[in-house]
N, C-alpha and C. Protein backbone atom coordinates (compact mmCIF):
# COMPACT_ATOMS: atom_id res chain seq x y z
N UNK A 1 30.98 23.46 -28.61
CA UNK A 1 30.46 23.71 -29.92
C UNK A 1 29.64 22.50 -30.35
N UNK A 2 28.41 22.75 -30.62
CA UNK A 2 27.68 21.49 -31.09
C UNK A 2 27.78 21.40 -32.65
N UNK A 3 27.73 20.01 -33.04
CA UNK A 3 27.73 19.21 -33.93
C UNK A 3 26.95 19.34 -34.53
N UNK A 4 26.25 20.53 -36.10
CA UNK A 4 25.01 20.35 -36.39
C UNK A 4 24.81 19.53 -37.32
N UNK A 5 25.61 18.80 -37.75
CA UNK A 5 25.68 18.07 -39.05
C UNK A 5 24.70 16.57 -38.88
N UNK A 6 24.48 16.17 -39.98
CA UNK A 6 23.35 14.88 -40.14
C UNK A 6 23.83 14.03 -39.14
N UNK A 7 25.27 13.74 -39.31
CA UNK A 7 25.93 12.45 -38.62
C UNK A 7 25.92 13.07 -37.18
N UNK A 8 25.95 14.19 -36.59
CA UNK A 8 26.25 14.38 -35.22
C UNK A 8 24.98 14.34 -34.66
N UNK A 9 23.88 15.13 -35.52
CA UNK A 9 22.71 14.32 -34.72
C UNK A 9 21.89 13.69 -34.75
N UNK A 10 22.67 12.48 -35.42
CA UNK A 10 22.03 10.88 -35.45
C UNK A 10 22.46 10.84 -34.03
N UNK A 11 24.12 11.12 -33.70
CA UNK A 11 24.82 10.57 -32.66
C UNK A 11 24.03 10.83 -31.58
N UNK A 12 23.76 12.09 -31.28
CA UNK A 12 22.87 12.80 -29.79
C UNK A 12 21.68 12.03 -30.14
N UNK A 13 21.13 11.45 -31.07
CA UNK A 13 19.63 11.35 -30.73
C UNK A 13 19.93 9.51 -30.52
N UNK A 14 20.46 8.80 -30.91
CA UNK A 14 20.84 7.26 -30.74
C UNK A 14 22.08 7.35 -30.30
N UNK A 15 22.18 6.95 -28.63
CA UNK A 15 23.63 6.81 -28.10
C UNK A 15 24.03 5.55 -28.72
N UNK A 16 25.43 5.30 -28.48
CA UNK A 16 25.86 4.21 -28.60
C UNK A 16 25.49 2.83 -27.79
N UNK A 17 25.47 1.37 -28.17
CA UNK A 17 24.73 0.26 -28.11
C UNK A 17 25.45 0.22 -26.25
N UNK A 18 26.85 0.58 -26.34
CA UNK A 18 27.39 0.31 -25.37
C UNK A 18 27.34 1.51 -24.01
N UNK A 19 26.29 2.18 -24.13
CA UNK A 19 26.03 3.49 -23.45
C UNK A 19 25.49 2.62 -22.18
N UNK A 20 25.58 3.50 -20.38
CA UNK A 20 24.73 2.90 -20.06
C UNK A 20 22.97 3.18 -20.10
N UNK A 21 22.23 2.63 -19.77
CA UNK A 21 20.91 2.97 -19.78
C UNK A 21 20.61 4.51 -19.28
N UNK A 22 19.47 4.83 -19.38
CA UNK A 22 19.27 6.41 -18.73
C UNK A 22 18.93 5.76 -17.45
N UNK A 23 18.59 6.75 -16.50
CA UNK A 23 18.03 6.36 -15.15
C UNK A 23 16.32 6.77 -15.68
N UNK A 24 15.73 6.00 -14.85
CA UNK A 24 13.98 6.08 -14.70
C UNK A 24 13.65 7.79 -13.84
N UNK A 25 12.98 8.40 -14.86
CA UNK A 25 12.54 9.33 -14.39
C UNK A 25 11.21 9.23 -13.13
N UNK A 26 11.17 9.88 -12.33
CA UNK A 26 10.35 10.43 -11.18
C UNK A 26 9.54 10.72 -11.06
N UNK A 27 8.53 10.46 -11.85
CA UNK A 27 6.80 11.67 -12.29
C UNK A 27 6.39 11.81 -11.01
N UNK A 28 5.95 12.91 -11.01
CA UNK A 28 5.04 13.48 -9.60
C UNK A 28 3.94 11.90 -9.50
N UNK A 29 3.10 11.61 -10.43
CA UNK A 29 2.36 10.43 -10.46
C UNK A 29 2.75 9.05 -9.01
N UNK A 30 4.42 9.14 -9.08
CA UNK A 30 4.91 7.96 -8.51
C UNK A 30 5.22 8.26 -6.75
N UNK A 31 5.44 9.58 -7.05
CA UNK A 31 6.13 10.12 -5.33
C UNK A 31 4.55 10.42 -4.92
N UNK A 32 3.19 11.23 -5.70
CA UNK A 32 2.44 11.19 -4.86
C UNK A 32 1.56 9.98 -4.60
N UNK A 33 1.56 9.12 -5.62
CA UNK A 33 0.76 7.64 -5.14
C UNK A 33 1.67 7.31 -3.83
N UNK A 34 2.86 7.40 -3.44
CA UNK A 34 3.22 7.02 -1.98
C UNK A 34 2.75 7.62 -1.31
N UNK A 35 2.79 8.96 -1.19
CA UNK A 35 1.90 9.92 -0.04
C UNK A 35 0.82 9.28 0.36
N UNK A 36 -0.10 9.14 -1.16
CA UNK A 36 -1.54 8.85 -0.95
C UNK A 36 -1.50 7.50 -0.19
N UNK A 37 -0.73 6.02 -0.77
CA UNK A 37 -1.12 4.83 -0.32
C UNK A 37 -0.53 5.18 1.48
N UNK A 38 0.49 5.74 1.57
CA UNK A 38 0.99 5.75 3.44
C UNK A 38 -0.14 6.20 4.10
N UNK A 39 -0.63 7.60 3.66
CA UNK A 39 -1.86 8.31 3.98
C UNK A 39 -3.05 7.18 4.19
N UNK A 40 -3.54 6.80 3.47
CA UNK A 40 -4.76 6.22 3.43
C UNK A 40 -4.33 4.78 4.04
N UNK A 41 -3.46 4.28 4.81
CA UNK A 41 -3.15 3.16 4.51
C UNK A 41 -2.87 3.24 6.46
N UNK A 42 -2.34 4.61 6.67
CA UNK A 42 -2.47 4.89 8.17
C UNK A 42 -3.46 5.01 8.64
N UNK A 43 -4.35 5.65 7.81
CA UNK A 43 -5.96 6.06 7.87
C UNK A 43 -6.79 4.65 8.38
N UNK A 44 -6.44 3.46 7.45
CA UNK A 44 -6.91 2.41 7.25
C UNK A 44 -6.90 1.56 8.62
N UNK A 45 -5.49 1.57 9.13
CA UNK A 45 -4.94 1.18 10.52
C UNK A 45 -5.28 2.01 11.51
N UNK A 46 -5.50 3.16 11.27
CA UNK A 46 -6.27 3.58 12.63
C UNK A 46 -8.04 3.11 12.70
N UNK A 47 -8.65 3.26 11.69
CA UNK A 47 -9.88 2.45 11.59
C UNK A 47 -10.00 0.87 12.33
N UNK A 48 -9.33 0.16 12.18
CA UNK A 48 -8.84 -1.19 12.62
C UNK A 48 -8.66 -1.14 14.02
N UNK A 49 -8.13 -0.13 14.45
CA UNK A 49 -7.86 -0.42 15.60
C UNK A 49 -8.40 0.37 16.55
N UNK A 50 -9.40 0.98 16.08
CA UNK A 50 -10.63 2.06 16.61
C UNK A 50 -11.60 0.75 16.57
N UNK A 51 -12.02 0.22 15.83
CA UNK A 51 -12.77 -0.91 15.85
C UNK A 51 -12.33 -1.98 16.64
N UNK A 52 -11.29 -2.53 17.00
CA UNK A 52 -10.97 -3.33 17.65
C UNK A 52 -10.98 -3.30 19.22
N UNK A 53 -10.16 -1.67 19.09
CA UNK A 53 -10.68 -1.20 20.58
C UNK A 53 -11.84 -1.11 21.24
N UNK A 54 -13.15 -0.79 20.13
CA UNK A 54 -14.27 -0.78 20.22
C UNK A 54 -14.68 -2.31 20.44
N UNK A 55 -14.60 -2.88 20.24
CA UNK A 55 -15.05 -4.20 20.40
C UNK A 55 -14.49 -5.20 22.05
N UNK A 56 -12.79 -4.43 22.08
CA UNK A 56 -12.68 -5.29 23.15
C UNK A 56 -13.38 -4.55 24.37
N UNK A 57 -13.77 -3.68 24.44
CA UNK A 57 -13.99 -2.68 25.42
C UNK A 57 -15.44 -2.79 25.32
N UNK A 58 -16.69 -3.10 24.72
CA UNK A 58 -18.06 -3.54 24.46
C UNK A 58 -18.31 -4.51 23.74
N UNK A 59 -18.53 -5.44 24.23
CA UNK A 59 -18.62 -6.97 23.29
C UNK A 59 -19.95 -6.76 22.59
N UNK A 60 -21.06 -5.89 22.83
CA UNK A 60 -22.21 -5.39 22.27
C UNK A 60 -22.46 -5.03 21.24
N UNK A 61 -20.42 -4.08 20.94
CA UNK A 61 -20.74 -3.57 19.49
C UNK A 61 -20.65 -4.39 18.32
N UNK A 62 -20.09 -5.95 18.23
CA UNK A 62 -20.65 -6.66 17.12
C UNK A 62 -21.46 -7.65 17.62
N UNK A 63 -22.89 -7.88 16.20
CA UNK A 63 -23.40 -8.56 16.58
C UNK A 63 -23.23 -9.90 15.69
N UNK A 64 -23.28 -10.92 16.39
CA UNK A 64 -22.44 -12.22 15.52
C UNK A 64 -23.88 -12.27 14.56
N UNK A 65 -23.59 -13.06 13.32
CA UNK A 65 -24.43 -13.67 12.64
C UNK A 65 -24.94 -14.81 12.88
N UNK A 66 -26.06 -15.18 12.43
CA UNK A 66 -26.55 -16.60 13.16
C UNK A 66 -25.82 -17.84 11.60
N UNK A 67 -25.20 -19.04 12.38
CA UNK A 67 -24.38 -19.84 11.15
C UNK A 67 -23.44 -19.31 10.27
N UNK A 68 -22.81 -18.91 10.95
CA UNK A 68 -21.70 -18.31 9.86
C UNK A 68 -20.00 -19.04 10.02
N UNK A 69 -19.71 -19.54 9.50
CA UNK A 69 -18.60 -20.33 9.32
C UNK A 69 -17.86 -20.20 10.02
N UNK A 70 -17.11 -18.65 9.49
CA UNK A 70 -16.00 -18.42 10.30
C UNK A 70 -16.38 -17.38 11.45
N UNK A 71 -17.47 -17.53 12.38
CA UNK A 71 -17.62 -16.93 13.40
C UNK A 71 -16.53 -17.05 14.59
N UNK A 72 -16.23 -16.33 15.12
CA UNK A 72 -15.40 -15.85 16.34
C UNK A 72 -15.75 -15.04 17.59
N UNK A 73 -15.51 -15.20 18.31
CA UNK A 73 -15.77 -14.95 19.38
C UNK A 73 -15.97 -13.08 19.17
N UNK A 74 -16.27 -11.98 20.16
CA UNK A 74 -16.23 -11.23 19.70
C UNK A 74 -14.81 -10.24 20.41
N UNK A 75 -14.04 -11.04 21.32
CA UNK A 75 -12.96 -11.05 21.72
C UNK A 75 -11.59 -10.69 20.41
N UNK A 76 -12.22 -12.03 19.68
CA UNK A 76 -11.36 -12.50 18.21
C UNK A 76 -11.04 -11.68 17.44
N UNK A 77 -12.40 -10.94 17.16
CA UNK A 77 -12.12 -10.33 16.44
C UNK A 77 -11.61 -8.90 16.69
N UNK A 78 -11.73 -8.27 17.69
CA UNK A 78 -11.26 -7.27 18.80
C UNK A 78 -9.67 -7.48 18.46
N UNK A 79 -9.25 -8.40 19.09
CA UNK A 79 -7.52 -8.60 18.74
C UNK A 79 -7.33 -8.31 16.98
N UNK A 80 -7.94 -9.10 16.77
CA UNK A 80 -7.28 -9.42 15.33
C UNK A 80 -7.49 -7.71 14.46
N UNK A 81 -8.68 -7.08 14.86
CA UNK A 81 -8.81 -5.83 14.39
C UNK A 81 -7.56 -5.27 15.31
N UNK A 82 -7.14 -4.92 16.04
CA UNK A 82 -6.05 -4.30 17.16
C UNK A 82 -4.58 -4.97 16.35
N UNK A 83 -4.40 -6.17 15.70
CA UNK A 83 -3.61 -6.56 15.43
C UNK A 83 -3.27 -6.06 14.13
N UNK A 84 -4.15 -5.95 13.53
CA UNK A 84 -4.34 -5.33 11.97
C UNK A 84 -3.88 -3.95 11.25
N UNK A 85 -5.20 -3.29 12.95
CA UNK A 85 -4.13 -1.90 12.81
C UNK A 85 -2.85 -1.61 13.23
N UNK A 86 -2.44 -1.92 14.11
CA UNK A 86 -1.12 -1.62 13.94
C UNK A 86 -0.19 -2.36 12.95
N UNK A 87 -0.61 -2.93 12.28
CA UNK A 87 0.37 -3.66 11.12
C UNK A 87 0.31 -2.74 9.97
N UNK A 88 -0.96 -2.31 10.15
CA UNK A 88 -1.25 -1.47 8.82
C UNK A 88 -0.30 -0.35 8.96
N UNK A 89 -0.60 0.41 10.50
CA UNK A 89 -0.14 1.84 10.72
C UNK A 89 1.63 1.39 10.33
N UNK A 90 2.00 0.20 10.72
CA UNK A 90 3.68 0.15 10.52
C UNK A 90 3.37 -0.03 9.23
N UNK A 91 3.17 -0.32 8.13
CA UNK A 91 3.18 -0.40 6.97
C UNK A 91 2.90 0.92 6.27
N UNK A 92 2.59 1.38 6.99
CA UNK A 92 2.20 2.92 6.63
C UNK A 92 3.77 3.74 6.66
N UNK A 93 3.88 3.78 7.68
CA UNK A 93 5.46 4.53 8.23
C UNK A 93 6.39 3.65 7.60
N UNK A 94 6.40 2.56 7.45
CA UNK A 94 7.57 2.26 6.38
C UNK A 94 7.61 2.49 4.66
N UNK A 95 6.67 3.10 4.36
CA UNK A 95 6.38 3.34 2.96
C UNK A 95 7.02 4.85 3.10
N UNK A 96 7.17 5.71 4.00
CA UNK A 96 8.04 6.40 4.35
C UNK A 96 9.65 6.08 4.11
N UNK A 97 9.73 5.15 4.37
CA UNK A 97 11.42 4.90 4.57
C UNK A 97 11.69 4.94 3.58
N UNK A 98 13.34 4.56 3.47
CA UNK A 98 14.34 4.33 2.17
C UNK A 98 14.23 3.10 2.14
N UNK A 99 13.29 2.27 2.27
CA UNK A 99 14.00 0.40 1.92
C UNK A 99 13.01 0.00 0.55
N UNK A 100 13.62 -0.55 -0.09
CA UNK A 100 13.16 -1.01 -1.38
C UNK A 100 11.66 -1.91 -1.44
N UNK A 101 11.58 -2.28 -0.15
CA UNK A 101 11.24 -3.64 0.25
C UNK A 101 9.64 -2.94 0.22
N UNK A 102 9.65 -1.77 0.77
CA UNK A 102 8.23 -0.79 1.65
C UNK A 102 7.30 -1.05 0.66
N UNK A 103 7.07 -0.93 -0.43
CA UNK A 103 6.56 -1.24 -1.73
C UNK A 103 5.75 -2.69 -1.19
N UNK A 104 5.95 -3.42 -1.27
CA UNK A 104 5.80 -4.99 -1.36
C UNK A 104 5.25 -5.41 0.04
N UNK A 105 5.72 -4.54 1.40
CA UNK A 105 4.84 -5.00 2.48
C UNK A 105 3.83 -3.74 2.46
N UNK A 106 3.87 -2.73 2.20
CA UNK A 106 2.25 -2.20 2.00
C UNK A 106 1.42 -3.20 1.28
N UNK A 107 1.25 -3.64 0.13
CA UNK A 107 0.86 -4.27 -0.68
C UNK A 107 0.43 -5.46 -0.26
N UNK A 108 1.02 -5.96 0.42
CA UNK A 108 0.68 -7.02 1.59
C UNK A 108 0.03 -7.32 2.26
N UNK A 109 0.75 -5.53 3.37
CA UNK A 109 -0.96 -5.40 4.18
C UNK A 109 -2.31 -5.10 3.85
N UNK A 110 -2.29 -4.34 2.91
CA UNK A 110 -3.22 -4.02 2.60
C UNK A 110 -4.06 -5.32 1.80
N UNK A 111 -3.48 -6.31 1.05
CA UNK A 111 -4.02 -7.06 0.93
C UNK A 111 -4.49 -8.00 1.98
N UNK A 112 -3.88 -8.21 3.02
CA UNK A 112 -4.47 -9.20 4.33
C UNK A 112 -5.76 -8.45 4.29
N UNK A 113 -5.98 -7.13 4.68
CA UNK A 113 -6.76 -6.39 5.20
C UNK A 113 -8.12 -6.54 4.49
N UNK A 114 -7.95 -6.70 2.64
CA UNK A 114 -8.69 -6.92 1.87
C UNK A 114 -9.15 -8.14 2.34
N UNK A 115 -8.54 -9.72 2.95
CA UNK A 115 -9.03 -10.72 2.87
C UNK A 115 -9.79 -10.72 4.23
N UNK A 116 -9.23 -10.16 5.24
CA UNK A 116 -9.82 -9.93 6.76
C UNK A 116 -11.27 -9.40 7.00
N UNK A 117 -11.24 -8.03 5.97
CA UNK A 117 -12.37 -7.53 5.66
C UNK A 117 -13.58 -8.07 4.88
N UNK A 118 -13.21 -9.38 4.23
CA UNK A 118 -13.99 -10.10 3.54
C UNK A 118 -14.76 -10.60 4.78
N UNK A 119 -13.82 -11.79 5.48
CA UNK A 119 -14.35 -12.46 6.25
C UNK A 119 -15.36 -11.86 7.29
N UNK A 120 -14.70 -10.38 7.98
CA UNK A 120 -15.59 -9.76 8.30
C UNK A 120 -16.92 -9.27 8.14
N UNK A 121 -17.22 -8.89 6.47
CA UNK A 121 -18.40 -8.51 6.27
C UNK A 121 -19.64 -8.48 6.69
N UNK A 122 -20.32 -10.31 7.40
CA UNK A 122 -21.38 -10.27 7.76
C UNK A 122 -21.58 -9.50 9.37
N UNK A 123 -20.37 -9.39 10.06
CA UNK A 123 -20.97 -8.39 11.07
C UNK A 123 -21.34 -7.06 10.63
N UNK A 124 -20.06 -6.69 9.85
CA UNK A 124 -20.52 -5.40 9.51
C UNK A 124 -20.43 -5.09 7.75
N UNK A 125 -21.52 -5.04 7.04
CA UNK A 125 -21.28 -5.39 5.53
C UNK A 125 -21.00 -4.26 5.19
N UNK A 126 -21.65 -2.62 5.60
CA UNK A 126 -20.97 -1.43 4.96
C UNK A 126 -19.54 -1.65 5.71
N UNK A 127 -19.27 -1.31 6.56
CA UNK A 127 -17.89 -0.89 6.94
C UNK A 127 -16.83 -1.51 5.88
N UNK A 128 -17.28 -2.85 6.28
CA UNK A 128 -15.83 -4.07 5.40
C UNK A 128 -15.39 -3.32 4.06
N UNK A 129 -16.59 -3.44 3.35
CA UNK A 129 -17.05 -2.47 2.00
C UNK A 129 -16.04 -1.57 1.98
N UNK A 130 -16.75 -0.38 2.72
CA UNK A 130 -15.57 0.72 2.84
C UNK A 130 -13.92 0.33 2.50
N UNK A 131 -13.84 -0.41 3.86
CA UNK A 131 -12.07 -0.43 4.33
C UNK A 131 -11.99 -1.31 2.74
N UNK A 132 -12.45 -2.54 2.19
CA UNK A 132 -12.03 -2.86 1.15
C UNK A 132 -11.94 -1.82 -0.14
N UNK A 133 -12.72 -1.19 -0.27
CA UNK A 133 -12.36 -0.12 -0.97
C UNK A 133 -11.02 1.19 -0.91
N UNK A 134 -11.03 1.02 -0.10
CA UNK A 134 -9.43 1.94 0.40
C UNK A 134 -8.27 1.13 0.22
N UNK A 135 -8.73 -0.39 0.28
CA UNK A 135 -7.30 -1.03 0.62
C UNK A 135 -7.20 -1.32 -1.18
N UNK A 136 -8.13 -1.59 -1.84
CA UNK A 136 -7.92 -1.81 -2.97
C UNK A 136 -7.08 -0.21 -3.48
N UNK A 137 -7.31 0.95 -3.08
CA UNK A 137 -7.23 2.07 -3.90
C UNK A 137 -5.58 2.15 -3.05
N UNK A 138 -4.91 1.80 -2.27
CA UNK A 138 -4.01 1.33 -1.67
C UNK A 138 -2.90 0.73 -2.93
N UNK A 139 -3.59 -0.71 -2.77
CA UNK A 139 -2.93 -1.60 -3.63
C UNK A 139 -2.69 -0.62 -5.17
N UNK A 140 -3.61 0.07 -5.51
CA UNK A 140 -3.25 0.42 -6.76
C UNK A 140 -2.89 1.57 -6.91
N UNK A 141 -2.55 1.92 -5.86
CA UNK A 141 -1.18 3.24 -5.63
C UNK A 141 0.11 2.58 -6.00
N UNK A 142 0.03 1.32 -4.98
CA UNK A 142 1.52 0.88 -4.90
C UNK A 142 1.84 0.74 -6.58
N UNK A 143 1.11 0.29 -7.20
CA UNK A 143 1.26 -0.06 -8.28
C UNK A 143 1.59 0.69 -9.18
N UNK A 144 1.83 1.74 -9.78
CA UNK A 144 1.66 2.40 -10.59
C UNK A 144 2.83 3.12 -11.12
N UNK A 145 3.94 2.26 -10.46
CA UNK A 145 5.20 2.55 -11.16
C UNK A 145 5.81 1.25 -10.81
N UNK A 146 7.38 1.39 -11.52
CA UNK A 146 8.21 -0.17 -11.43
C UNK A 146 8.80 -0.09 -10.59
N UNK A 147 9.49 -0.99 -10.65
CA UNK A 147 10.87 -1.04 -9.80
C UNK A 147 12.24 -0.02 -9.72
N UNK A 148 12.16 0.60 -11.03
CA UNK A 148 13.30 1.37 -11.46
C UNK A 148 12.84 2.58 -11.09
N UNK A 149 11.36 3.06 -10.84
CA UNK A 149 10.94 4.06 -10.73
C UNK A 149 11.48 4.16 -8.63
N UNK A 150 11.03 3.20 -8.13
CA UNK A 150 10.21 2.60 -6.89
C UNK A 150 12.37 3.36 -6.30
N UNK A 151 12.92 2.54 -7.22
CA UNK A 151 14.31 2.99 -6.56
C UNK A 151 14.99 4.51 -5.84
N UNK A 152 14.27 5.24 -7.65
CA UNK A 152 14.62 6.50 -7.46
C UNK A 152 13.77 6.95 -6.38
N UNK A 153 12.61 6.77 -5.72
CA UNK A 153 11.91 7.73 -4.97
C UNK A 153 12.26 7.17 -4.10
N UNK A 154 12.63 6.02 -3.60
CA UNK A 154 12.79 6.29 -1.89
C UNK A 154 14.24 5.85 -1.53
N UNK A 155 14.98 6.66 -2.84
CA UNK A 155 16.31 7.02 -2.60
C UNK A 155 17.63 5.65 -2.40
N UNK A 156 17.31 4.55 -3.04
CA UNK A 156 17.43 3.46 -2.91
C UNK A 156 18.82 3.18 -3.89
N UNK A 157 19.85 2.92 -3.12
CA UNK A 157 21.43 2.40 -4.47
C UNK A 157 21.19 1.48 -5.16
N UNK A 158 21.34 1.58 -6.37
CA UNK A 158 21.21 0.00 -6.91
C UNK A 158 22.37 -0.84 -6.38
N UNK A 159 22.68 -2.34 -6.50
CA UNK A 159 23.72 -2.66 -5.73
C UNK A 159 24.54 -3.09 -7.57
C-alpha cells in the first residue's frame, strides 16, 4: 500500500542521508562508444600493420624526406608500424574484456598512435592525417562516460 500523504512522498522522493548511493545507469551512449572505439581501434591496427607489412616487404613504398629529424631507416619504420598494429589490435580485444583497466590502455594506444602518426607525417601527410583522426575519435569514445559508468558495462565488482 503506498503512502500518499505529503510526508511519505517527501520520503520516496529524498532517501535517507544514510541510504546507499544508486548505481550509475548504462546509456546505450556508453556500451556503444565501446563497440565503436574496439571497432575502429582494430580497424586502426590493422592499417598499421598493412603498412608496415607493406614497407618491410618493399622498401620503395616510403619515400624518406630530404632533412628530416627523426628520419629512420625504412626498415624502422616497417617494425614500428608492425609493432603498433598489433598493440592496437590487442587493445582493441581487450576493450572487449571485463577488466576495468581496458578503458585506460585503449586510450593509450591510441594515443601513442596519435604521437607515432605525427612523427610519421612527412612520409606520408594524408594517411597520418587520417589514422590521427580515428585515433582522436577513439580517444573520445573512451571518454564519454566515468568510471562508475565504465564499471557497470564491462561487468566489473566494485571491491
Amino acid at each position: 500500500m503506498a503512502d500518499d500523504s505529503p510526508t511519505g512522498r517527501r520520503q520516496q522522493a529524498c532517501p535517507p542521508a544514510d541510504a546507499p548511493a544508486s548505481d550509475a545507469r548504462v546509456t546505450p551512449l556508453a556500451i556503444g562508444s565501446i563497440v565503436f572505439a574496439a571497432c575502429v581501434l582494430c580497424l586502426i591496427g590493422l592499417f598499421h600493420a598493412i603498412v608496415g607489412l607493406a614497407v618491410l616487404i618493399d622498401e620503395e613504398v616510403l619515400s624518406p624526406p630530404d632533412s628530416y629529424l627523426f628520419s629512420w631507416g625504412t626498415h624502422g619504420w616497417g617494425w614500428l608500424h608492425l609493432g603498433f598494429g598489433a598493440a592496437a589490435v590487442a587493445a582493441a580485444v581487450n576493450l572487449f574484456s571485463a577488466r576495468p583497466s581496458a578503458r585506460v590502455i585503449g586510450i593509450v594506444a591510441a594515443s601513442l598512435s596519435v604521437v607515432k602518426n605525427f612523427f610519421f607525417a612527412p612520409y606520408s601527410g594524408v594517411w597520418s592525417a587520417i589514422i590521427v583522426g580515428m585515433d582522436v575519435l577513439v580517444i573520445w569514445a573512451l571518454t564519454q562516460y566515468g568510471p562508475e559508468q565504465a564499471q557497470k558495462v564491462y561487468g566489473a565488482r566494485p571491491r
